[in-house]
C-alpha atoms as a PDB file:
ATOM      1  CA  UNK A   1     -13.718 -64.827 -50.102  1.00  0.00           C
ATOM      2  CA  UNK A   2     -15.934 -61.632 -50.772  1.00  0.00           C
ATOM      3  CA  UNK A   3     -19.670 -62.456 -51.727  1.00  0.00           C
ATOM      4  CA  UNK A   4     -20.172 -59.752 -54.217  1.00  0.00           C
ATOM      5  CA  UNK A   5     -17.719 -57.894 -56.122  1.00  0.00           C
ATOM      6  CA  UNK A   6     -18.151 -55.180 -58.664  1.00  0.00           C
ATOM      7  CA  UNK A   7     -16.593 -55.503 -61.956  1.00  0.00           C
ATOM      8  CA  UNK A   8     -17.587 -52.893 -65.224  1.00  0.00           C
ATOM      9  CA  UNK A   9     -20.906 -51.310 -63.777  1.00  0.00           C
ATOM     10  CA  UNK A  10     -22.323 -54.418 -62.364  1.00  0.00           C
ATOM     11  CA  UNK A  11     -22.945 -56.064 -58.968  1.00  0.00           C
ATOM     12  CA  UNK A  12     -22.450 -59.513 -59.213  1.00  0.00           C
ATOM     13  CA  UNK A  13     -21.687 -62.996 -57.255  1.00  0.00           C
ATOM     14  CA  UNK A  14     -17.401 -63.121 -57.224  1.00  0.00           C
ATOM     15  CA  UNK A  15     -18.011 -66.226 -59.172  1.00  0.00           C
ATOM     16  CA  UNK A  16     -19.982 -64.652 -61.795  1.00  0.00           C
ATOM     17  CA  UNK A  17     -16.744 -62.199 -62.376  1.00  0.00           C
ATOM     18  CA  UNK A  18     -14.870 -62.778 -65.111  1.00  0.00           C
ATOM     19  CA  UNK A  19     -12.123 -60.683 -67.505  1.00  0.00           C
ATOM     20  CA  UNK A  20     -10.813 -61.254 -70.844  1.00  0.00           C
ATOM     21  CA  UNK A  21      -7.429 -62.499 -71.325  1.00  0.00           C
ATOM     22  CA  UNK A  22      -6.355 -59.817 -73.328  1.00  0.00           C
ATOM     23  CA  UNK A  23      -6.977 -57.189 -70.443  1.00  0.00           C
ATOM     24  CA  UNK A  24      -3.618 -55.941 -70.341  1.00  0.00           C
ATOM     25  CA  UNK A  25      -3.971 -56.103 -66.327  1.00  0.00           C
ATOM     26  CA  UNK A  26      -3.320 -59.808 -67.110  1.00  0.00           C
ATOM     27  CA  UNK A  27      -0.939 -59.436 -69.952  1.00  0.00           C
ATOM     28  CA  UNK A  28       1.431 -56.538 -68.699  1.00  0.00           C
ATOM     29  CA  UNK A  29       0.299 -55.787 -65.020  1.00  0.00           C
ATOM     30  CA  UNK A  30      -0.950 -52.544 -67.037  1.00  0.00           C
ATOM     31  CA  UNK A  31      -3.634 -50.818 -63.768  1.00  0.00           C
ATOM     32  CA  UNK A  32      -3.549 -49.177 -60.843  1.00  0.00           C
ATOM     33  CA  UNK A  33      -4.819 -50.585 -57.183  1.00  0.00           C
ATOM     34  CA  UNK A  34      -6.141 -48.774 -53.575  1.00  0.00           C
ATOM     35  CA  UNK A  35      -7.326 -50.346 -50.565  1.00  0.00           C
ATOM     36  CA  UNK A  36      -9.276 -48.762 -48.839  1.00  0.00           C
ATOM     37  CA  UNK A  37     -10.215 -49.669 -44.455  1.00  0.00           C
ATOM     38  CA  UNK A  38     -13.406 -49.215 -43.492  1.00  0.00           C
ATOM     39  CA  UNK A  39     -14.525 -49.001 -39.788  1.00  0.00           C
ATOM     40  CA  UNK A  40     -18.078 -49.993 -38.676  1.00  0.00           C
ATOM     41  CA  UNK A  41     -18.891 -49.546 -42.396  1.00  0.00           C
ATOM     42  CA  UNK A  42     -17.402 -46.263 -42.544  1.00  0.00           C
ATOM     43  CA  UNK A  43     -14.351 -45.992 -45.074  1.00  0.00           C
ATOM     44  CA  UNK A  44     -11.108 -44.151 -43.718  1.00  0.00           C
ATOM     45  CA  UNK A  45      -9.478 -41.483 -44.804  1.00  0.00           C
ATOM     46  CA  UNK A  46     -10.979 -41.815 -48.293  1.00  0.00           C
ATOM     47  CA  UNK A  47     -10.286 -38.466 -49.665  1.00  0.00           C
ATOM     48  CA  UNK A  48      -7.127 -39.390 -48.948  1.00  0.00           C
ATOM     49  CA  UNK A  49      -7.036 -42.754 -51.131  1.00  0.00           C
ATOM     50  CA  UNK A  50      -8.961 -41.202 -53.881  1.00  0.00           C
ATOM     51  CA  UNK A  51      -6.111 -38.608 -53.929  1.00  0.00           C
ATOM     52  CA  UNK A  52      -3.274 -41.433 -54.428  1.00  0.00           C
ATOM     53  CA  UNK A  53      -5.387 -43.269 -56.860  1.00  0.00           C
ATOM     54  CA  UNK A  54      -5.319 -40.342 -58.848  1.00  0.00           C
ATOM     55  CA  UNK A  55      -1.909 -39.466 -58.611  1.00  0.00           C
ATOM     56  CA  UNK A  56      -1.202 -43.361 -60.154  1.00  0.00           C
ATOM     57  CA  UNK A  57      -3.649 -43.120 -62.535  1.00  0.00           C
ATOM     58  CA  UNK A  58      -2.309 -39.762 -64.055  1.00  0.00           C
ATOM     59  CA  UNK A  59       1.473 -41.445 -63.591  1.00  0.00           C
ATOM     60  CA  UNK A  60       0.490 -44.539 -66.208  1.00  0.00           C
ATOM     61  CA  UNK A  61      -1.411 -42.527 -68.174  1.00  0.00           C
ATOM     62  CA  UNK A  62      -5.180 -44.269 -67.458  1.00  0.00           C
ATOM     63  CA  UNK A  63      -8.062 -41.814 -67.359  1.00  0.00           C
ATOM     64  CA  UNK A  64     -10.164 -42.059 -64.259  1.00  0.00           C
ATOM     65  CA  UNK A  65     -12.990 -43.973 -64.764  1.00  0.00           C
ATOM     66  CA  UNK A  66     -15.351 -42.074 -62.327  1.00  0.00           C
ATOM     67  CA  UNK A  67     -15.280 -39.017 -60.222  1.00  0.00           C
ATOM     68  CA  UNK A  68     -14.706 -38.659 -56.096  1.00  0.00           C
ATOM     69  CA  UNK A  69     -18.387 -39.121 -55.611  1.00  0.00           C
ATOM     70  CA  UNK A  70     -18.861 -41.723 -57.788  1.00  0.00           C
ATOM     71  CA  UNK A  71     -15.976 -43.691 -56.094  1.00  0.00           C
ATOM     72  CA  UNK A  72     -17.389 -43.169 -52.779  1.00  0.00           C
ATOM     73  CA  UNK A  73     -21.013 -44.566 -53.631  1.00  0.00           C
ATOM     74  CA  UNK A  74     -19.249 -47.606 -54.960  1.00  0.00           C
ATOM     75  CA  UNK A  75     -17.711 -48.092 -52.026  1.00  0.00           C
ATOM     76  CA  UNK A  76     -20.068 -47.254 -49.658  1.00  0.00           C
ATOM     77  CA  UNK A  77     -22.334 -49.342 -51.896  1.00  0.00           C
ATOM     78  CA  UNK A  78     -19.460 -52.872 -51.650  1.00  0.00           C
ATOM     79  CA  UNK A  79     -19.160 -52.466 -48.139  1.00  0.00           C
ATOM     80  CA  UNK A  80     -23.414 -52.788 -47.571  1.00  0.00           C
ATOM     81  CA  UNK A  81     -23.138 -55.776 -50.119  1.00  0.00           C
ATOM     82  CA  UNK A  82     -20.717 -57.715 -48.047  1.00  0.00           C
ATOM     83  CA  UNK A  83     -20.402 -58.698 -44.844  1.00  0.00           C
ATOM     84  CA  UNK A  84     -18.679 -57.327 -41.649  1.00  0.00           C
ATOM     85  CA  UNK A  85     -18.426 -54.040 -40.251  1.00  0.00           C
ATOM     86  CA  UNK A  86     -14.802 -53.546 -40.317  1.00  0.00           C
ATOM     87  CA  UNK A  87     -13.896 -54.400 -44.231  1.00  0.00           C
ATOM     88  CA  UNK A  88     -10.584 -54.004 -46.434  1.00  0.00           C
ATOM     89  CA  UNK A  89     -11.874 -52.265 -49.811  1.00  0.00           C
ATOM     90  CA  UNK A  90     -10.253 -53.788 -52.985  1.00  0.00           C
ATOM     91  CA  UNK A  91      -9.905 -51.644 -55.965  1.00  0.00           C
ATOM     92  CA  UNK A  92      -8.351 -51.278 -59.203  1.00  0.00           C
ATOM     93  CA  UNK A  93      -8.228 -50.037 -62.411  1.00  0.00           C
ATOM     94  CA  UNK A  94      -6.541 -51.409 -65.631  1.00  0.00           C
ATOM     95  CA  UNK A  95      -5.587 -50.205 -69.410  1.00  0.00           C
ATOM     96  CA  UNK A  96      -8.504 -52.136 -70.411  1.00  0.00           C
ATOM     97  CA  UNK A  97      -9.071 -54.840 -73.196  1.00  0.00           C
ATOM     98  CA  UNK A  98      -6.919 -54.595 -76.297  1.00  0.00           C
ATOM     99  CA  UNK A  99      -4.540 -56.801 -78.430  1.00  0.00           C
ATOM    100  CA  UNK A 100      -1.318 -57.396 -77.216  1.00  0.00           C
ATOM    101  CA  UNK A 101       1.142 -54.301 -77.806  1.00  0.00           C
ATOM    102  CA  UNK A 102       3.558 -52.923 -75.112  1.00  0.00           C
ATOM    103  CA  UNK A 103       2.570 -49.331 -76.536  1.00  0.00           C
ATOM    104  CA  UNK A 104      -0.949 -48.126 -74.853  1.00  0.00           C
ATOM    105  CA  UNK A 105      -4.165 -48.717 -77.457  1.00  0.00           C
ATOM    106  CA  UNK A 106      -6.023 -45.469 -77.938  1.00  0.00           C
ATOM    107  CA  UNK A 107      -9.642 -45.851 -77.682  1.00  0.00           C
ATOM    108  CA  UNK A 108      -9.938 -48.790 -74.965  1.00  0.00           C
ATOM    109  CA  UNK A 109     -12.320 -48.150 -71.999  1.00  0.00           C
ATOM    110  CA  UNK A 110     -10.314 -49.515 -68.626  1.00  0.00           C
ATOM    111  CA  UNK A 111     -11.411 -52.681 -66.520  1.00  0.00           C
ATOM    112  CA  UNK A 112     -12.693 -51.726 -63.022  1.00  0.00           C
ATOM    113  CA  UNK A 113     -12.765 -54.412 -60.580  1.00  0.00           C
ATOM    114  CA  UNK A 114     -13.726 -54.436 -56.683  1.00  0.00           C
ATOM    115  CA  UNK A 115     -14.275 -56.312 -53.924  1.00  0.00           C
ATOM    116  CA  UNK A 116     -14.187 -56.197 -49.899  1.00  0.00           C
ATOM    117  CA  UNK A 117     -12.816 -58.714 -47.541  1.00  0.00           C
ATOM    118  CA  UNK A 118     -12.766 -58.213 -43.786  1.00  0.00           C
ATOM    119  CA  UNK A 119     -10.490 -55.876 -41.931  1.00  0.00           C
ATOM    120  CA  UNK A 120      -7.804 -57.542 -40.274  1.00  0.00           C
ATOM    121  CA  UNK A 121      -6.016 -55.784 -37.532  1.00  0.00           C
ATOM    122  CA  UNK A 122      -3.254 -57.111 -35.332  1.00  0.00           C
ATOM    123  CA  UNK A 123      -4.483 -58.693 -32.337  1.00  0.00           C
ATOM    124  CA  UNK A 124      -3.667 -57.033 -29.040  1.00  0.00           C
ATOM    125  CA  UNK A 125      -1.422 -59.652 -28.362  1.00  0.00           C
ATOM    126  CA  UNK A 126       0.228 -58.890 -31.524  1.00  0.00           C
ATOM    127  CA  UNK A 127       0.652 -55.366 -30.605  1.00  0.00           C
ATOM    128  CA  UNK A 128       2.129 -55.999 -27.330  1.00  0.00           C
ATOM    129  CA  UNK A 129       4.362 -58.470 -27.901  1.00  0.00           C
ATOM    130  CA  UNK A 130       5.439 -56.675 -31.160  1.00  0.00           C
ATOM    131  CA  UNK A 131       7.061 -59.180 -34.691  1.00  0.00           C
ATOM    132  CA  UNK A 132       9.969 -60.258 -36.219  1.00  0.00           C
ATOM    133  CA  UNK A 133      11.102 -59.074 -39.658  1.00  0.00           C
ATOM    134  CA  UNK A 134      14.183 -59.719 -41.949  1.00  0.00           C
ATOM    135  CA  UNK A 135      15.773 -57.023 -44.210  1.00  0.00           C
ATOM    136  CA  UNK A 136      16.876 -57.177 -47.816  1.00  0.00           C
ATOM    137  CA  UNK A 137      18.007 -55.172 -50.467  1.00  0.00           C
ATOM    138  CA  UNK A 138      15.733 -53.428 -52.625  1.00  0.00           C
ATOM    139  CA  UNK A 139      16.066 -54.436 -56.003  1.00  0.00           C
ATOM    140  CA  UNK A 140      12.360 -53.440 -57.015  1.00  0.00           C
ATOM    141  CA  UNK A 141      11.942 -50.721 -60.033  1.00  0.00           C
ATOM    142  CA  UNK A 142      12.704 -46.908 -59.895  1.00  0.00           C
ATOM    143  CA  UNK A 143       8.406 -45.709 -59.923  1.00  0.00           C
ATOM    144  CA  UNK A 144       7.679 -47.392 -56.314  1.00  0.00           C
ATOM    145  CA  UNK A 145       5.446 -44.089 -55.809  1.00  0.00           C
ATOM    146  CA  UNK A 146       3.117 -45.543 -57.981  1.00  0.00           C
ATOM    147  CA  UNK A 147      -0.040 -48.088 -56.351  1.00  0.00           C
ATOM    148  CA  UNK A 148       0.784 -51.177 -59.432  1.00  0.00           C
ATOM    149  CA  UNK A 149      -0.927 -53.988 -60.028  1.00  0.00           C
ATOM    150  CA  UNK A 150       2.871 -54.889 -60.861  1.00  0.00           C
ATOM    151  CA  UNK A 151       3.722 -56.368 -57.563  1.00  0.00           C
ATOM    152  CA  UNK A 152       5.536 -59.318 -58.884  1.00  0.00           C
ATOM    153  CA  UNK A 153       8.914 -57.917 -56.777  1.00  0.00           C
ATOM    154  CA  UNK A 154       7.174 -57.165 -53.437  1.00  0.00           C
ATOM    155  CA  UNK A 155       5.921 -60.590 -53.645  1.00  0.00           C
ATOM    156  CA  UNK A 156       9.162 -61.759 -54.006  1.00  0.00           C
ATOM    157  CA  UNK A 157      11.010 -60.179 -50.855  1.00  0.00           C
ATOM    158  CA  UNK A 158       7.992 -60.214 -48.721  1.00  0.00           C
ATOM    159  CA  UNK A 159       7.754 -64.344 -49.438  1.00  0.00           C
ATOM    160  CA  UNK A 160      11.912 -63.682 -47.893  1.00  0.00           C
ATOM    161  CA  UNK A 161      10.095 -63.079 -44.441  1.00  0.00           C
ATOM    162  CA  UNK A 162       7.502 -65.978 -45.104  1.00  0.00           C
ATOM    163  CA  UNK A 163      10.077 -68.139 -45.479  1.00  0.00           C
ATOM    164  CA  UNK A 164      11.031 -67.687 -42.090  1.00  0.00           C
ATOM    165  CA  UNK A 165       7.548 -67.050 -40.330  1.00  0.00           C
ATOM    166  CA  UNK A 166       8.534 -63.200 -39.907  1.00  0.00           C
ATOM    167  CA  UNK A 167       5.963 -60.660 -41.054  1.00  0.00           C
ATOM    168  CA  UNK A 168       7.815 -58.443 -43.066  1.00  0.00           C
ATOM    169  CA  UNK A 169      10.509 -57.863 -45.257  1.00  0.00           C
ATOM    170  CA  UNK A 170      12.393 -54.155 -44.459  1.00  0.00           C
ATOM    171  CA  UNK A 171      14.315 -53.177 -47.780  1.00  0.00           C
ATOM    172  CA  UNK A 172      17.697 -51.130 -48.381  1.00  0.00           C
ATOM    173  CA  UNK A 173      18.389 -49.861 -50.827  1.00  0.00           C
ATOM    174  CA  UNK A 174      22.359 -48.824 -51.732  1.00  0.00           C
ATOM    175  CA  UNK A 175      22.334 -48.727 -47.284  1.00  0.00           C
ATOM    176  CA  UNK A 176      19.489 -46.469 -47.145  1.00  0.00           C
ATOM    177  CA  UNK A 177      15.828 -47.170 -45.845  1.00  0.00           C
ATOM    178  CA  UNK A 178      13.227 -47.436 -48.432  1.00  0.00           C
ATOM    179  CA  UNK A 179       9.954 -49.050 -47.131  1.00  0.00           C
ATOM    180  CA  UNK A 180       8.845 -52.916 -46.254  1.00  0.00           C
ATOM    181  CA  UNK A 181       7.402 -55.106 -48.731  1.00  0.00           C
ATOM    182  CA  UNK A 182       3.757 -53.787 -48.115  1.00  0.00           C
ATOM    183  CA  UNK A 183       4.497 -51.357 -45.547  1.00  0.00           C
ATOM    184  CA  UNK A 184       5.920 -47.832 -44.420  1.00  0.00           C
ATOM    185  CA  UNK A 185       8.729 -47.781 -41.629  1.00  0.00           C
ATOM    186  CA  UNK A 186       9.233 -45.940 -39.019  1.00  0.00           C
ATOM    187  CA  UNK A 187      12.466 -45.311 -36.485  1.00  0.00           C
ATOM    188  CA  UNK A 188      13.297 -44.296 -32.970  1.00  0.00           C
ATOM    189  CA  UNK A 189      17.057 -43.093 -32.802  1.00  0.00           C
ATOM    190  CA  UNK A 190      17.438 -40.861 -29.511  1.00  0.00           C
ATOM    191  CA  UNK A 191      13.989 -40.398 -29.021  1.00  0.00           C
ATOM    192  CA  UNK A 192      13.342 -39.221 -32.584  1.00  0.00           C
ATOM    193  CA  UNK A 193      10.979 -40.202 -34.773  1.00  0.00           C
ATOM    194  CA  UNK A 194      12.508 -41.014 -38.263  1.00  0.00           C
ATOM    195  CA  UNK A 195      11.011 -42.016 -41.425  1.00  0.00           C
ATOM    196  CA  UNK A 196      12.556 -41.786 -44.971  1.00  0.00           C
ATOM    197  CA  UNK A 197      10.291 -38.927 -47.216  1.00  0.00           C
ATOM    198  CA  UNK A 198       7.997 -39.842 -49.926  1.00  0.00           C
ATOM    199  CA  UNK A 199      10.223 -39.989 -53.406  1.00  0.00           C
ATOM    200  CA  UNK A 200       9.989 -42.672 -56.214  1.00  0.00           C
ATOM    201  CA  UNK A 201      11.505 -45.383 -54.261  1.00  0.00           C
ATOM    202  CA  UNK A 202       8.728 -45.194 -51.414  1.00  0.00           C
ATOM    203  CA  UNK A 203       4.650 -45.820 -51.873  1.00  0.00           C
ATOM    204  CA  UNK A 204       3.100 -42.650 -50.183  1.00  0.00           C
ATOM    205  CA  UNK A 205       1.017 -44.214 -47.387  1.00  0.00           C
ATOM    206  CA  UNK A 206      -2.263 -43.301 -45.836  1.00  0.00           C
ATOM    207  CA  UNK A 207      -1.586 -44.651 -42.363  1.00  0.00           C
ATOM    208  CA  UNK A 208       2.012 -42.785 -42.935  1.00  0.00           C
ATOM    209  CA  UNK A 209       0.340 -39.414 -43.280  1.00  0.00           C
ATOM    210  CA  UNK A 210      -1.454 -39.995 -40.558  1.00  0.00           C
ATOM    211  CA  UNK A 211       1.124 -41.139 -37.942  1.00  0.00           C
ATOM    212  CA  UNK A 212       2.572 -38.317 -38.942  1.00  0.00           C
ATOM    213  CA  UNK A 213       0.353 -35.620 -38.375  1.00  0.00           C
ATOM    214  CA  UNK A 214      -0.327 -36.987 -35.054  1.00  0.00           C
ATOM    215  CA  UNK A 215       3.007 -37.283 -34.196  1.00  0.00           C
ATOM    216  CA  UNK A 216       3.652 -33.462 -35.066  1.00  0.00           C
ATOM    217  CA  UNK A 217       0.105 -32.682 -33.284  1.00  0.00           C
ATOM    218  CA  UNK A 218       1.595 -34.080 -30.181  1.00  0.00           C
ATOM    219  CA  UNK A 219       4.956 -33.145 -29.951  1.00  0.00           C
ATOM    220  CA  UNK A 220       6.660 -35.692 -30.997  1.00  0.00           C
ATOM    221  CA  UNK A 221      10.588 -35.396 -32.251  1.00  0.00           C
ATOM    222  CA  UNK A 222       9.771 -36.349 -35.700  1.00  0.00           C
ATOM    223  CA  UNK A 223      12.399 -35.948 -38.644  1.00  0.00           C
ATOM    224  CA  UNK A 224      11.433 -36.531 -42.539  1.00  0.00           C
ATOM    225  CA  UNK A 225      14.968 -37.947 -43.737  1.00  0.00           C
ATOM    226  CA  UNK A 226      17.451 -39.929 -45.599  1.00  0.00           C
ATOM    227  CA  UNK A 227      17.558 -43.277 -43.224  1.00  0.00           C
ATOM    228  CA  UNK A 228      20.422 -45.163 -43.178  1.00  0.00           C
ATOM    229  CA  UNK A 229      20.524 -48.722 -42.500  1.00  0.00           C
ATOM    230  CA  UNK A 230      22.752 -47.816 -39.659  1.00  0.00           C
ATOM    231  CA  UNK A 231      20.276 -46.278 -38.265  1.00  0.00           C
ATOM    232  CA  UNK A 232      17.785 -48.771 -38.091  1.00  0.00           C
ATOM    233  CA  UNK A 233      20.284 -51.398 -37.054  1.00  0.00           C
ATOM    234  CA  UNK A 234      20.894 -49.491 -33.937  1.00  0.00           C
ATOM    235  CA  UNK A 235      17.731 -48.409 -33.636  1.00  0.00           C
ATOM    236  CA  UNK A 236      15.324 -48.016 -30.306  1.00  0.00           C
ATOM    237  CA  UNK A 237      12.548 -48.657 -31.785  1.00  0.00           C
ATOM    238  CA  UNK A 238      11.075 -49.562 -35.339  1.00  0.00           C
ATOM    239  CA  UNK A 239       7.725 -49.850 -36.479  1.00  0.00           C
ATOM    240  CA  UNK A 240       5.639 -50.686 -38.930  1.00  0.00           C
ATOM    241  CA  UNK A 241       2.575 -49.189 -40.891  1.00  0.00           C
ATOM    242  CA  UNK A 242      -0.002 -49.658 -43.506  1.00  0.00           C
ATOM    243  CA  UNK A 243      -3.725 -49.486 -43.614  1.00  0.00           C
ATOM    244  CA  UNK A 244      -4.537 -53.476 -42.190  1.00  0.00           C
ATOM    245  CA  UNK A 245      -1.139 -53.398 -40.023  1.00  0.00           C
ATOM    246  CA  UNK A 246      -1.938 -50.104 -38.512  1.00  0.00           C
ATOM    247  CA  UNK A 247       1.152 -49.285 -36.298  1.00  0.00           C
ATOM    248  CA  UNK A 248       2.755 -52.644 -35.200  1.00  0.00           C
ATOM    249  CA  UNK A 249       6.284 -53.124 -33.524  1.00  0.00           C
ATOM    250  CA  UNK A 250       9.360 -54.138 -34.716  1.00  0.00           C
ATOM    251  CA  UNK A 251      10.817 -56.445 -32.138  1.00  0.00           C
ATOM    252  CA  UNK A 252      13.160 -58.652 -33.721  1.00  0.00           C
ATOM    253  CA  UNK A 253      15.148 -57.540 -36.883  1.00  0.00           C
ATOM    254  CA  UNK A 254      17.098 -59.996 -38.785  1.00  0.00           C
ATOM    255  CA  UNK A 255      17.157 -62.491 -35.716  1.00  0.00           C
ATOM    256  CA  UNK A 256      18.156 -59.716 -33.671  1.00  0.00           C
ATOM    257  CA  UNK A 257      16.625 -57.860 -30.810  1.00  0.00           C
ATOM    258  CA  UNK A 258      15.198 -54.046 -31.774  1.00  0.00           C
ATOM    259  CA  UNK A 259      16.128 -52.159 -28.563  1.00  0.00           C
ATOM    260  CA  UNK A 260      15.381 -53.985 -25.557  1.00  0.00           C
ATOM    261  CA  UNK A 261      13.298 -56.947 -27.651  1.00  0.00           C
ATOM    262  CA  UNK A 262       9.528 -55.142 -26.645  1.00  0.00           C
ATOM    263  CA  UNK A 263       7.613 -52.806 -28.004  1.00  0.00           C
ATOM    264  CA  UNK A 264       9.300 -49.608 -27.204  1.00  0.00           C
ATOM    265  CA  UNK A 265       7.157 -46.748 -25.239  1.00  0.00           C
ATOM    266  CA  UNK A 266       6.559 -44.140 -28.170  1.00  0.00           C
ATOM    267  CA  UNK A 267       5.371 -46.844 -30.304  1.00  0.00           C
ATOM    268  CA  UNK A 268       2.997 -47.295 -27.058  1.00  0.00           C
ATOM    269  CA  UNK A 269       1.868 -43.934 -26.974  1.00  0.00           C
ATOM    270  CA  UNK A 270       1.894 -44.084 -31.375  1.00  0.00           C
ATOM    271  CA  UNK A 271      -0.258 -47.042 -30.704  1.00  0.00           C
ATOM    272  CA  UNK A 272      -2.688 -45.437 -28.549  1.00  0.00           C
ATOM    273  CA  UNK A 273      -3.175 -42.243 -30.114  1.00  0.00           C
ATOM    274  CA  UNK A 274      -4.010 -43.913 -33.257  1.00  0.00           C
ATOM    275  CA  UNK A 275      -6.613 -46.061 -31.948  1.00  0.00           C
ATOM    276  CA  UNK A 276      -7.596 -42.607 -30.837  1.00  0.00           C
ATOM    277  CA  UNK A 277      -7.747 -40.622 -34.688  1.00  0.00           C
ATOM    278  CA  UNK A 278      -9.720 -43.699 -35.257  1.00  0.00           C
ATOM    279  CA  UNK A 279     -12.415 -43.708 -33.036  1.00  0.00           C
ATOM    280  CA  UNK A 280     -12.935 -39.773 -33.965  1.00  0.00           C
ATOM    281  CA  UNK A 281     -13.071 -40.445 -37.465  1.00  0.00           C
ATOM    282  CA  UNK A 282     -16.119 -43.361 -37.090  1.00  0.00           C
ATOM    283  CA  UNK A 283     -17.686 -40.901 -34.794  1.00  0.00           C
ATOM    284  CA  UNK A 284     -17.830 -38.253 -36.713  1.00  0.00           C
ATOM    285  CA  UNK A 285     -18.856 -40.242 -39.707  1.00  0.00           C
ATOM    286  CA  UNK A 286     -21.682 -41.782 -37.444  1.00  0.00           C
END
């Protein structure tokens, strides 16, 4: 549990933290959410997150409660509160207090929580022996693009893959890739990279964008396309990625082996090169 959270201008104990039960983030889900990884205290790729937020925010229609610089002294200001130097950032953002109407109140100032746990990476055991995940179709709504606090149906399929002690739940949807319950997926097919490309049916991921651009940075065969589930069934390699997952391996798919059953040898060289962006980004924010 996080010592101290923030929660409406105020620094405070997390027991201390308390909301009304008319904030419509507990009546309708009605907010917005980022999380934000900080290494050795220094938050990554946080332009980047404040971006996204944004982007929600202007998608439901909540007015940002505080500008780019303001954001990043609050979070600079959680992490030094709380303990670790590799923390997971907590934020969101709801509608705000009001009596209980589906149509938005005018006048109502939004509910701004936060709080930071510690960062939680896969171990490097993890990484090299790579996990097991399960598919299923994805029957979530049509504005996945947007960070919700309603995550009632990704806590539905990913508790599919808790069922069974796998660590993620990859979704189809009418046989094509989407995304995993709380993650971005990646391919190998012929020694391409493949990934589906951001659209309403697909969170736009930080850790994405930046497997990405170091893919294209170092040559790799990368394609931005319609996936099929064909493809991933027969694919080389699959992996995983999200801002406390990283890049992590696909090994075993739906009781099946992913390729050869290990961790395939671009997601080695993925791996590596991302531990890599990393360690540049803390030292230049040293």
């Amino acid at each position: 549990m996080p010592d101290i959270v923030y929660l409406n201008g105020k620094f405070m104990p997390i027991e201390e933290a308390y909301v009304p039960v008319l904030d419509r983030g507990f009546i309708f889900g009605d907010g917005v959410y980022e999380v934000v990884p900080a290494y050795s205290k220094h938050p990554f790729q946080l332009a980047e997150h404040l971006r996204r937020l944004q982007y929600s925010l202007d998608k439901v229609r909540i007015t940002n409660p505080h500008s780019d610089a303001e954001w990043a002294q609050l979070i600079a200001e959680i992490i030094k509160r709380n303990n670790g130097d590799d923390q997971s950032v907590y934020f969101q953002i709801t509608r705000g207090v009001a009596k209980r109407d589906h149509a938005f109140p005018k006048g109502v100032t939004p509910t701004v929580f936060m709080m930071s746990n510690p960062l939680v990476t896969p171990s490097p055991a993890l990484v090299d022996s790579g996990v097991a995940c399960i598919s299923a179709e994805d029957y979530r709504w049509l504005n996945c693009d947007i960070k919700s606090v309603s995550l009632l149906g990704n806590c539905m399929l990913r508790q599919l893959s808790a069922d069974v002690d796998a660590v993620e739940t990859i979704l189809f949807r009418d046989g094509r890739l989407t995304e995993a319950s709380s993650s971005n997926v990646f391919i190998v097919r012929n020694g391409v990279v493949l990934t589906p490309p951001k659209d309403n049916l697909v969170l736009p991921g930080i850790t994405y964008d930046v497997v990405l651009e170091i893919a294209r940075a170092r040559e790799f065969e990368v394609e931005v396309c319609d996936v099929t589930e064909a493809d991933v069934r027969s694919a080389e390699e699959i992996w995983l990625t999200s801002s406390n997952k990283e890049v992590l391996a696909v090994t075993t798919l739906d009781g099946k082996p992913v390729g050869d059953g290990r961790p395939g040898p671009l997601f080695r060289r993925m791996h590596a090169l991302y531990q890599q962006f990393k360690h540049d980004h803390m030292r230049k924010a040293a």
